[in-house]
Protein backbone atom coordinates (compact mmCIF):
# COMPACT_ATOMS: atom_id res chain seq x y z
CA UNK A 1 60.77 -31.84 40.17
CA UNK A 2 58.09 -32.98 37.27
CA UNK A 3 55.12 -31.41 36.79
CA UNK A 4 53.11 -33.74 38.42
CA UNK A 5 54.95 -33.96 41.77
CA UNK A 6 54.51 -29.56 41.74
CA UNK A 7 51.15 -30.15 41.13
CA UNK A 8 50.68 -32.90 44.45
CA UNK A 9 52.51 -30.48 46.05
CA UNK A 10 50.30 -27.10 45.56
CA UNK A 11 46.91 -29.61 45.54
CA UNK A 12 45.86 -28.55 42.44
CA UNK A 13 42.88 -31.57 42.42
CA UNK A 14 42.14 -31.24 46.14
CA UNK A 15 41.52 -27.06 45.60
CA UNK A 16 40.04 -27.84 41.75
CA UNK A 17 42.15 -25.75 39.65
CA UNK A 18 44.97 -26.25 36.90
CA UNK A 19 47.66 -24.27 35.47
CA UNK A 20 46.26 -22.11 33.40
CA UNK A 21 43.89 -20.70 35.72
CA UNK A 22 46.50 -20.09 37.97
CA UNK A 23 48.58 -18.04 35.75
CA UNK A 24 45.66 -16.28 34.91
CA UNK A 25 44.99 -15.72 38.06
CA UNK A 26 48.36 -14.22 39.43
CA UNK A 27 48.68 -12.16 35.66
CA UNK A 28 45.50 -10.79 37.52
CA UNK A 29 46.84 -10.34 40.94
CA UNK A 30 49.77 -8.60 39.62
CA UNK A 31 47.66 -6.35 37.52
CA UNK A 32 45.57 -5.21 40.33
CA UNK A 33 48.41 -4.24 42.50
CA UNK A 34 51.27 -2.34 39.84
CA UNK A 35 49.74 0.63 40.76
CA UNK A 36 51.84 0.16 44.06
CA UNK A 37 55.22 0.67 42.33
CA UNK A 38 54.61 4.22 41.87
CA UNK A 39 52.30 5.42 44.35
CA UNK A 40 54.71 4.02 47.27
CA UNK A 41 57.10 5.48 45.38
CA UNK A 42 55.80 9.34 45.38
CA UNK A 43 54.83 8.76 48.94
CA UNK A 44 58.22 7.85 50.13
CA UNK A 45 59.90 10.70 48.03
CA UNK A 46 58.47 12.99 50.39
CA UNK A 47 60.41 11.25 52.82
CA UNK A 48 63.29 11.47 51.03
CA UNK A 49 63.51 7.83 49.23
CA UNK A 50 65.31 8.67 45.87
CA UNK A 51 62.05 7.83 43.71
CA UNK A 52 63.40 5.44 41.26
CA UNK A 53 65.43 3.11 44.00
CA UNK A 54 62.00 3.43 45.81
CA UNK A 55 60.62 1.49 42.92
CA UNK A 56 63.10 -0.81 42.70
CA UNK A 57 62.53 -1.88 46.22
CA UNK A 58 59.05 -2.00 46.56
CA UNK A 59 58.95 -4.58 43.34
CA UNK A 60 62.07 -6.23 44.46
CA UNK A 61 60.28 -6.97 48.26
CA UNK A 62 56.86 -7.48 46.41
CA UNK A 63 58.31 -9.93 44.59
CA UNK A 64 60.39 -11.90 46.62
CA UNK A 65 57.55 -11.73 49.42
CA UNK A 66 54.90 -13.21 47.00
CA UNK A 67 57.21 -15.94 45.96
CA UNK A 68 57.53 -17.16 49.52
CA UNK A 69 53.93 -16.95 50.18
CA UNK A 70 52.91 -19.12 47.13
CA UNK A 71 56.04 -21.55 47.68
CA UNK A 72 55.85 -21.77 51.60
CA UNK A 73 52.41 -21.46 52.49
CA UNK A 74 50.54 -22.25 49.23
CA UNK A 75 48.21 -19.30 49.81
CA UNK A 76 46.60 -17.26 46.76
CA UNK A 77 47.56 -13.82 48.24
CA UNK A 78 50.37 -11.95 47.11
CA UNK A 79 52.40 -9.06 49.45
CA UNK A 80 53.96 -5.46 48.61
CA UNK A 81 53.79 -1.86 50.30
CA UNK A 82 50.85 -1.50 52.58
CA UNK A 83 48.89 1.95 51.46
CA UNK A 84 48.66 3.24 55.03
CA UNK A 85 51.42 2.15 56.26
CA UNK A 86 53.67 4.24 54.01
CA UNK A 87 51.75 7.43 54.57
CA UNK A 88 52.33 6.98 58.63
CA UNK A 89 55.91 6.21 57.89
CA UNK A 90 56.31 9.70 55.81
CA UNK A 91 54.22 11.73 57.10
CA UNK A 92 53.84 10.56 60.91
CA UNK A 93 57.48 9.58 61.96
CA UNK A 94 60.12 10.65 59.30
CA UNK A 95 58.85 14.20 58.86
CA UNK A 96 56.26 14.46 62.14
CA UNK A 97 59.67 13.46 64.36
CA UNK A 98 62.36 14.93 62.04
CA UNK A 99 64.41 11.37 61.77
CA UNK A 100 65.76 10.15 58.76
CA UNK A 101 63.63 7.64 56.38
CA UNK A 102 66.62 5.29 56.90
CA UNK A 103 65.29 5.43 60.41
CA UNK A 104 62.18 4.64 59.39
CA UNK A 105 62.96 1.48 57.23
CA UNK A 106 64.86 0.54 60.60
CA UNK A 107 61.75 0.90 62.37
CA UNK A 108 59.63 -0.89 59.48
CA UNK A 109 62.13 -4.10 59.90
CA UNK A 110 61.69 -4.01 63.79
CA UNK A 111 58.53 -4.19 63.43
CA UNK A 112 58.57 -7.41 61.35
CA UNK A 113 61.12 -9.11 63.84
CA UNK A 114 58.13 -8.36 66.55
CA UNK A 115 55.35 -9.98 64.60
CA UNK A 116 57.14 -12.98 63.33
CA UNK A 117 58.26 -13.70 67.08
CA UNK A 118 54.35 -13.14 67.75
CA UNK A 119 53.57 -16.10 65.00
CA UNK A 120 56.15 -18.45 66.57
CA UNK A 121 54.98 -18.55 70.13
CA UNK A 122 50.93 -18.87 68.13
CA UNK A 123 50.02 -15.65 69.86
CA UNK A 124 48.93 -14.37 66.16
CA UNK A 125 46.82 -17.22 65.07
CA UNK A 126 45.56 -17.63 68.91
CA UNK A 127 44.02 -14.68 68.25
CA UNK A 128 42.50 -14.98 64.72
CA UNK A 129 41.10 -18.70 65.62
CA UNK A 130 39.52 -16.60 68.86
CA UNK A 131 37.13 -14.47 66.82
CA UNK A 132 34.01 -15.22 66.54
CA UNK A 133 32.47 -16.72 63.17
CA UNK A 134 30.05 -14.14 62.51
CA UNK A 135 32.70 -11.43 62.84
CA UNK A 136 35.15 -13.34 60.78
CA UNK A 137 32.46 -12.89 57.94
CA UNK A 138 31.75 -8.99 58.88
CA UNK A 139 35.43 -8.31 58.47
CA UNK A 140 35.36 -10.10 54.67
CA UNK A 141 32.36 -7.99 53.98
CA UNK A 142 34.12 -4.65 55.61
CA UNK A 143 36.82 -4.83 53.42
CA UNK A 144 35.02 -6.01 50.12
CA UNK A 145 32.85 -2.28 50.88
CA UNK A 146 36.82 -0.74 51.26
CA UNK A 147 38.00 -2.08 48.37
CA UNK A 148 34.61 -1.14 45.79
CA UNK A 149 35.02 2.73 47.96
CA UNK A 150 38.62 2.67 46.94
CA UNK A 151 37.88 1.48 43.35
CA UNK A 152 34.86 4.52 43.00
CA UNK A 153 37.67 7.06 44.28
CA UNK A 154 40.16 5.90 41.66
CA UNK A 155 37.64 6.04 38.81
CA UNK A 156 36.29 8.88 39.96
CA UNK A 157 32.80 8.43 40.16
CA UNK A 158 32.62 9.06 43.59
CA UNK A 159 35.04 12.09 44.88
CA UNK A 160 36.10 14.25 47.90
CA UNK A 161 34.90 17.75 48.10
CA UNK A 162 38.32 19.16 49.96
CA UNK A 163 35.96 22.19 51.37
CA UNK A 164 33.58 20.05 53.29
CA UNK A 165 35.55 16.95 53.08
CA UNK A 166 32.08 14.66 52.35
CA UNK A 167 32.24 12.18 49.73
CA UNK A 168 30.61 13.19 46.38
CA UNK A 169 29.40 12.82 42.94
CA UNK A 170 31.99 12.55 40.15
CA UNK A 171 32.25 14.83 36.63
CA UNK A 172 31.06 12.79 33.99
CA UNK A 173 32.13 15.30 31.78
CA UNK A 174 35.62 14.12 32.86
CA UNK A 175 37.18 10.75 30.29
CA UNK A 176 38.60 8.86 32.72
CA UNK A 177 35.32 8.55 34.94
CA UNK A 178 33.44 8.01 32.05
CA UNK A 179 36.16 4.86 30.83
CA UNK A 180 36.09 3.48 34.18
CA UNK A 181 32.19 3.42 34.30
CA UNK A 182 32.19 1.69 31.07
CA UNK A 183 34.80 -0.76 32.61
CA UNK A 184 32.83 -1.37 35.23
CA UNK A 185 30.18 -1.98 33.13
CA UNK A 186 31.87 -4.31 30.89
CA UNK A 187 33.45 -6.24 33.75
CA UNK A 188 30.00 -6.61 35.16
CA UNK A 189 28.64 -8.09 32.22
CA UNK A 190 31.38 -10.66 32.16
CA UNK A 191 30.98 -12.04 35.40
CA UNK A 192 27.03 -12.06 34.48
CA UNK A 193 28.32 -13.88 31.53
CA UNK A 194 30.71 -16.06 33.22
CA UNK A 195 33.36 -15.38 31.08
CA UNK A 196 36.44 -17.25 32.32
CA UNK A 197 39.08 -14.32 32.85
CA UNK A 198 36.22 -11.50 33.35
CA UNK A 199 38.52 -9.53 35.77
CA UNK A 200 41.36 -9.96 34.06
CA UNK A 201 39.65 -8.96 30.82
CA UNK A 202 37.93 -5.70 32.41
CA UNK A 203 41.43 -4.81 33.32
CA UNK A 204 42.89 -5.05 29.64
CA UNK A 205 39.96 -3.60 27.71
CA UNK A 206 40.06 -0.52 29.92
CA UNK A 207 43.38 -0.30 29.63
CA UNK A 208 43.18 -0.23 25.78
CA UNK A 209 39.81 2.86 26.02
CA UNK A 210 42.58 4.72 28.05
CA UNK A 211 45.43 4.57 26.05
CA UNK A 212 42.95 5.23 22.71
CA UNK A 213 41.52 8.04 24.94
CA UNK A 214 44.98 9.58 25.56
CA UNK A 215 44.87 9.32 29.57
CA UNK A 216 47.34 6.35 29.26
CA UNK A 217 50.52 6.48 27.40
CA UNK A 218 53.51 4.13 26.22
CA UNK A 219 56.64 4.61 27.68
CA UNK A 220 59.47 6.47 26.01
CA UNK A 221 62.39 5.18 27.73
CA UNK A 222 63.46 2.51 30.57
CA UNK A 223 65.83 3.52 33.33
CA UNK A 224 68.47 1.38 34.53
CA UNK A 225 67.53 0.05 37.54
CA UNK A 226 68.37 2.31 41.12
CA UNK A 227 69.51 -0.46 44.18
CA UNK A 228 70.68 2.22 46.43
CA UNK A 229 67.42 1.85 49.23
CA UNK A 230 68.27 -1.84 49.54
CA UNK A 231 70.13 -2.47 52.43
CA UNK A 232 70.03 1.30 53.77
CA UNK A 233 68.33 1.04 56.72
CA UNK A 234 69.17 2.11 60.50
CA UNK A 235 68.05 -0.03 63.24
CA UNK A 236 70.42 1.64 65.77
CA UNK A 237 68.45 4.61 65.27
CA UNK A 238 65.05 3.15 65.06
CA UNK A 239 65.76 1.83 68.95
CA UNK A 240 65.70 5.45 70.35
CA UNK A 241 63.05 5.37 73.46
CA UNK A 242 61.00 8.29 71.96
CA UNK A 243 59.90 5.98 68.76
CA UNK A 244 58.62 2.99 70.54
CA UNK A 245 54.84 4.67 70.49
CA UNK A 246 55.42 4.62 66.73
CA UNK A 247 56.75 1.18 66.54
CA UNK A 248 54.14 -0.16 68.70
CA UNK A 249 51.31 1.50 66.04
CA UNK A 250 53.23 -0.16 63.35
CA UNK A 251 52.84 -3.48 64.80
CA UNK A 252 48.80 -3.15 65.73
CA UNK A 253 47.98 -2.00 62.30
CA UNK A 254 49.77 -4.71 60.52
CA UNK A 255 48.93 -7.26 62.78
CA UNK A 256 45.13 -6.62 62.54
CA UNK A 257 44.92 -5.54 58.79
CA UNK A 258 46.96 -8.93 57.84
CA UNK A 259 44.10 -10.66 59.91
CA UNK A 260 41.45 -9.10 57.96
CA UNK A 261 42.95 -9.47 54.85
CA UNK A 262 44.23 -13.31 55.09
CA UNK A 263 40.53 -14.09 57.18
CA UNK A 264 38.79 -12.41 53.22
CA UNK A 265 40.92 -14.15 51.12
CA UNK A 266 40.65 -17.67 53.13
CA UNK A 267 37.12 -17.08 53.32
CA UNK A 268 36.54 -16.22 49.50
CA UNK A 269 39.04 -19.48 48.37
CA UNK A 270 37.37 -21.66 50.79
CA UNK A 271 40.64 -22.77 52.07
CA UNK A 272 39.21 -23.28 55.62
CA UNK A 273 38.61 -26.12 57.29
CA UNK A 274 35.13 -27.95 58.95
CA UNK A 275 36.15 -25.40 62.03
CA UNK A 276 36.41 -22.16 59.80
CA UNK A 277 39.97 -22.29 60.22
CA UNK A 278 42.12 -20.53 57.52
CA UNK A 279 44.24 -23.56 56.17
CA UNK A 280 48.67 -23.09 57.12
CA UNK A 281 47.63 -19.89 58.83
CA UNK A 282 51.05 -19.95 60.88
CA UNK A 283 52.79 -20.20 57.53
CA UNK A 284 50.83 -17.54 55.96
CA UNK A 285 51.30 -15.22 59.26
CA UNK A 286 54.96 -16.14 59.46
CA UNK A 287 55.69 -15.22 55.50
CA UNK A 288 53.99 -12.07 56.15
CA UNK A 289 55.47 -10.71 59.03
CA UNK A 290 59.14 -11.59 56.69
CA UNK A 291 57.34 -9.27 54.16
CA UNK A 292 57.18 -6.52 56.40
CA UNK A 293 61.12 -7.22 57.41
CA UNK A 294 62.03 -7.69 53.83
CA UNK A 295 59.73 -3.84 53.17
CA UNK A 296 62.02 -2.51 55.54
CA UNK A 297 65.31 -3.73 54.42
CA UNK A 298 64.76 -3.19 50.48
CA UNK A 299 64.04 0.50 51.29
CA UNK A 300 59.98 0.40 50.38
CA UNK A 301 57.86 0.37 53.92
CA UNK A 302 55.87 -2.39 55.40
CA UNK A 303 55.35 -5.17 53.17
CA UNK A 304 52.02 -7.13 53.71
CA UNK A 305 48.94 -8.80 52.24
CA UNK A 306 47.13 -7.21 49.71
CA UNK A 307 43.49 -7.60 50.04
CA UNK A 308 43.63 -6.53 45.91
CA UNK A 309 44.50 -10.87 45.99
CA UNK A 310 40.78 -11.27 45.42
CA UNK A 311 41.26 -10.15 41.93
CA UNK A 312 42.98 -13.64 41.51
CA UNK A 313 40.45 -15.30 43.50
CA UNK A 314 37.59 -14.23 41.47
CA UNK A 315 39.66 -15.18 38.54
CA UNK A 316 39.81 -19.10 40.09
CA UNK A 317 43.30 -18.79 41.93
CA UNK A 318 43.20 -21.22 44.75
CA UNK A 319 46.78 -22.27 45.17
CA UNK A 320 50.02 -20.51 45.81
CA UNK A 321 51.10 -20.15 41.98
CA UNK A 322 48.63 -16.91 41.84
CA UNK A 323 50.83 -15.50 44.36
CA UNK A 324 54.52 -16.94 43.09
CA UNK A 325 53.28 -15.82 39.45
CA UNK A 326 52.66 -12.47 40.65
CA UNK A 327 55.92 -12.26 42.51
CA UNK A 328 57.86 -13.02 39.52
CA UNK A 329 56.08 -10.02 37.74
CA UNK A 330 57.10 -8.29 40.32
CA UNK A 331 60.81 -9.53 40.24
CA UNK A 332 60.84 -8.43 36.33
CA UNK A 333 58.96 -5.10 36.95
CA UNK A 334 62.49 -4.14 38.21
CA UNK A 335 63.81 -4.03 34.48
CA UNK A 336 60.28 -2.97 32.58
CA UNK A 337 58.74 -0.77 35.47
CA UNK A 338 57.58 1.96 33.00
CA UNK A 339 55.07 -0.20 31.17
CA UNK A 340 53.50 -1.43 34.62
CA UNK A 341 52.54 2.55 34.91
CA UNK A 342 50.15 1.58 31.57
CA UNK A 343 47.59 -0.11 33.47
CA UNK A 344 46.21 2.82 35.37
CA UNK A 345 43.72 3.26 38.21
CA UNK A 346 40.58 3.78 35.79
CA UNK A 347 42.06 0.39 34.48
CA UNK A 348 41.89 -1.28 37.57
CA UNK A 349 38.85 0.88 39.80
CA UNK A 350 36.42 -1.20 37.95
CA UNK A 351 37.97 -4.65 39.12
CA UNK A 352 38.10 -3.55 42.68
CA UNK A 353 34.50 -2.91 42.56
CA UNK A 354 33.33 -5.75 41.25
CA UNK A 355 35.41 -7.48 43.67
CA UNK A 356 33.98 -5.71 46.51
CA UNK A 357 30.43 -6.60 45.05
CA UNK A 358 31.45 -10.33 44.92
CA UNK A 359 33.19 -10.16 48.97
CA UNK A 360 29.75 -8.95 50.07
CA UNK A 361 28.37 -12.25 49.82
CA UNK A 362 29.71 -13.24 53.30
CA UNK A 363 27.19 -11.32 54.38
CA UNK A 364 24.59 -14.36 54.43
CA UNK A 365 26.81 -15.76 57.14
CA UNK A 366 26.49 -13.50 59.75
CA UNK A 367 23.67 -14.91 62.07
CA UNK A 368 21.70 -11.74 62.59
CA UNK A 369 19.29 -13.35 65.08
CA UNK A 370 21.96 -13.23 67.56
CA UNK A 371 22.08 -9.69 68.16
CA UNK A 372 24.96 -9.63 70.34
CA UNK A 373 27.01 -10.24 67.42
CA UNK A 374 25.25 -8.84 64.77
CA UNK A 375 25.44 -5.32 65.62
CA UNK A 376 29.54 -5.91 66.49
CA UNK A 377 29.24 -7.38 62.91
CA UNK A 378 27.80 -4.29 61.61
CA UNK A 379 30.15 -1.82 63.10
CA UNK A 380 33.16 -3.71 61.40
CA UNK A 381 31.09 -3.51 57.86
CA UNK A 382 30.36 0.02 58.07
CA UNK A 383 34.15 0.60 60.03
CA UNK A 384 36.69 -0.59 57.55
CA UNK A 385 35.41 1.62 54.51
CA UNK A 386 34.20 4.43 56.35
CA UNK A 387 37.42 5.19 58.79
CA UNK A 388 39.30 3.75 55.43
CA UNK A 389 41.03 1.44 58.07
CA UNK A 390 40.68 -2.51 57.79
CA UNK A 391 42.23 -2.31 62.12
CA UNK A 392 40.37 0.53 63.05
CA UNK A 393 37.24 -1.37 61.75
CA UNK A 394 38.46 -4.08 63.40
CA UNK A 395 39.09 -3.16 66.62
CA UNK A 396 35.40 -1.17 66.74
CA UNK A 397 34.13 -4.24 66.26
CA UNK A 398 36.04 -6.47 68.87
CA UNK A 399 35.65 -3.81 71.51
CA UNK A 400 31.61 -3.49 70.49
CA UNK A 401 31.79 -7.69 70.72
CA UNK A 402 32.85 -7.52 74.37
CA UNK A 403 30.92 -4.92 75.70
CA UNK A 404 27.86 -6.48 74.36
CA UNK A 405 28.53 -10.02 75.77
CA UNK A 406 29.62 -8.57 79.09
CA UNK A 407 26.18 -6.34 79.04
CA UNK A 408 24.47 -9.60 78.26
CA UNK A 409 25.93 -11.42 81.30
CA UNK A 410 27.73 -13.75 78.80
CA UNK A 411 31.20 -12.44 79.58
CA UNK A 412 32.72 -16.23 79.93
CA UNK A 413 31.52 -16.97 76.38
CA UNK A 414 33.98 -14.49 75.06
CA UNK A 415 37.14 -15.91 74.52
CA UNK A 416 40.23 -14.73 76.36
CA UNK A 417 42.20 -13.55 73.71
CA UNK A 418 39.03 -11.01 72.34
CA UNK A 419 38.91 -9.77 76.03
CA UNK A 420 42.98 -8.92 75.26
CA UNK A 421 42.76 -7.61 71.73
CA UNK A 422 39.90 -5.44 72.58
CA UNK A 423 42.39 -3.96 75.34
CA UNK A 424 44.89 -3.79 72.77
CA UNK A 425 43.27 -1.88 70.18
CA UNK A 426 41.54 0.55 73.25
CA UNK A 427 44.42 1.30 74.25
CA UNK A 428 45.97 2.19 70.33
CA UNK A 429 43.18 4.19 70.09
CA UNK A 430 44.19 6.37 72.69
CA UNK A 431 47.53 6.41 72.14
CA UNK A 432 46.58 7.20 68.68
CA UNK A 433 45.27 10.44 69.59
């Protein structure tokens, strides 16, 4: 296949882009989201994942899960272990319920079958096309607020007093807050700038002030590669009656979080049509619910869309290149893992910040004349950061949506499907608890 017939194919002069933004772009992506290697990696230990094949697994799934995003949907967004996910995984089922974390994998890979069926009857992007515009936008703007909280954690300017458990001011007596304020700093006056590559460039320079600093250090040694996790799961065993509640909260919070997540990303690329549809959404849906099959199968939890993407969009990603050039990273972070753990999260907290900043522009969408579906707008803003939940924000929001329109005597303006998900989630909710 030539060059130009790859380029036809990804509509590189439809979306405006060329190939060295979209390497740039996906270098970004990839950038954005290493951290995930090792993070999913200590959280699965507890569960008894063997740390390094944890690693292994989670890039080897990333990878492989990006690829087929960029190559069979041509959408910017690239997959690995969902943060939230894991922890319920751990925490919740293998160690709450005393099974085995091969149990658990089993349980992740069920959970993908379920969702992908969901995509091929349409019952997932039924239900994305059903919500409203204005909430479409709220959830964009939700989750550009999670992702700049999540950045000030990382860098941290903004912490967690664990004795009254309130967010609070940082140490700037501390290096690494003080490097990641300057990199947000210096990030900001890039995109002021319009410097092509600003994100990408916030990233690196930080990365540098941390490693001159001493936080961040070169590698000593590589490990060879661990593949025992791959292929270790047990589905037998995730089938017992007693873990369907389990498996059932599995498949609400990655249904809904994909849906925020893909609806931001769509939204921020402009790859939506005259009707505000997101462009190949069965294709996207369908490659992510394989990602969360392929999470459980290579040992490393839930694979699924990482809202972190918007790195690449910022950088001018708007095909799926970003996301296969990120998945090959992620392929060859199996060999070269160590160095990933250079960029570190005062390298990347600024980016997410700035990101966030850039996502909140949705907000001139929302039609706040119509109150009905302002406030329902609001909820999800202030939801998603503040229960640090992209579904929980959601589902405030769709349950606030119908309760309004029915209190307004509108109730046949709401669209089936929102009268079913609000159900859905109300019912999570209490199961939940």
């Amino acid at each position: 296949m030539t060059l130009e017939k790859i380029e036809r194919y990804f509509e590189f002069q439809k979306r405006k882009t060329n190939w060295a933004t979209e390497i740039r772009a996906g270098f970004t992506v990839y950038l954005t989201m290493a951290y995930i290697l090792f993070v999913n990696a200590i959280i699965l230990k507890d569960a008894g994942v063997p740390f390094n094949a944890c690693v292994v697994g989670t890039a080897l799934a990333a990878g492989i899960s990006s690829i087929l995003m960029g190559a069979v949907a041509n959408f910017p967004v690239a997959l690995a272990a969902g943060m939230g996910l894991n922890s319920v995984l751990t925490y919740n089922i293998v160690i709450g319920q005393g099974v085995t974390w091969q149990v658990g994998m089993g349980l992740v890979f069920l959970d993908g079958i379920v969702v992908f069926i969901l995509v091929l009857v349409g019952m997932r992007e039924a239900i994305m096309n059903a919500i409203p515009v204005s909430l479409r936008h709220a959830i964009a703007v939700g989750i550009g607020m999670f992702l700049s909280l999540i950045g000030l954690l990382h860098s941290g300017i903004v912490v967690v007093d664990k004795n009254i458990l309130l967010p609070s001011p940082g140490n700037f007596s501390n290096i690494s807050t003080i490097i990641s304020a300057s990199g947000i700093l210096i990030t900001a006056i890039f995109v002021v700038l319009r410097i092509k590559g600003a994100i990408l460039l916030g990233i690196l320079i930080t990365t540098v002030l941390s490693l001159l600093a001493g936080i961040s250090t070169l590698p000593t040694k590589i490990n060879m590669p661990d593949f025992s996790a791959i292929g270790a799961l047990d589905i037998k065993g995730a089938l017992k009656l007693s873990l369907f509640p389990s498996l059932f909260a599995f498949i609400i919070v990655d249904f809904f979080d994909t849906l925020g997540t893909v609806t931001a990303i769509g939204y921020q690329a402009n790859l939506v049509d005259s009707k505000g549809k997101i462009e190949k959404i069965k294709a996207v849906l369908g490659i992510d619910a394989i990602g969360a099959m392929l999470g459980g199968l290579f040992g490393a939890s839930s694979n699924t869309s990482y809202i972190e993407s918007a790195a690449g969009i910022m950088e001018g990603g708007r095909t799926g290149i970003t996301a296969i050039v990120a998945g090959v990273l992620f392929l060859i972070s199996v060999f070269i893992a160590p160095f990933a753990s250079i960029v570190g999260s005062q390298a990347t907290a600024p980016a997410l910040v700035i990101i966030g900043f850039l996502m909140m522009q949705s907000i001139t969408q929302i039609n706040f004349e119509e109150i009905e579906s302002a406030i329902p707008s609001f909820i999800v803003i202030i939801s998603i950061p503040f229960t640090y939940s992209i579904s929980h924000g959601i589902g405030y929001g769709f349950i606030t949506y119908v309760i309004l329109k029915i209190a307004k005597g509108e109730f046949k303006k709401v669209h089936p499907l929102m009268y079913a998900a609000s159900i859905i989630f109300a019912a999570y909710f209490i199961i939940e608890t």
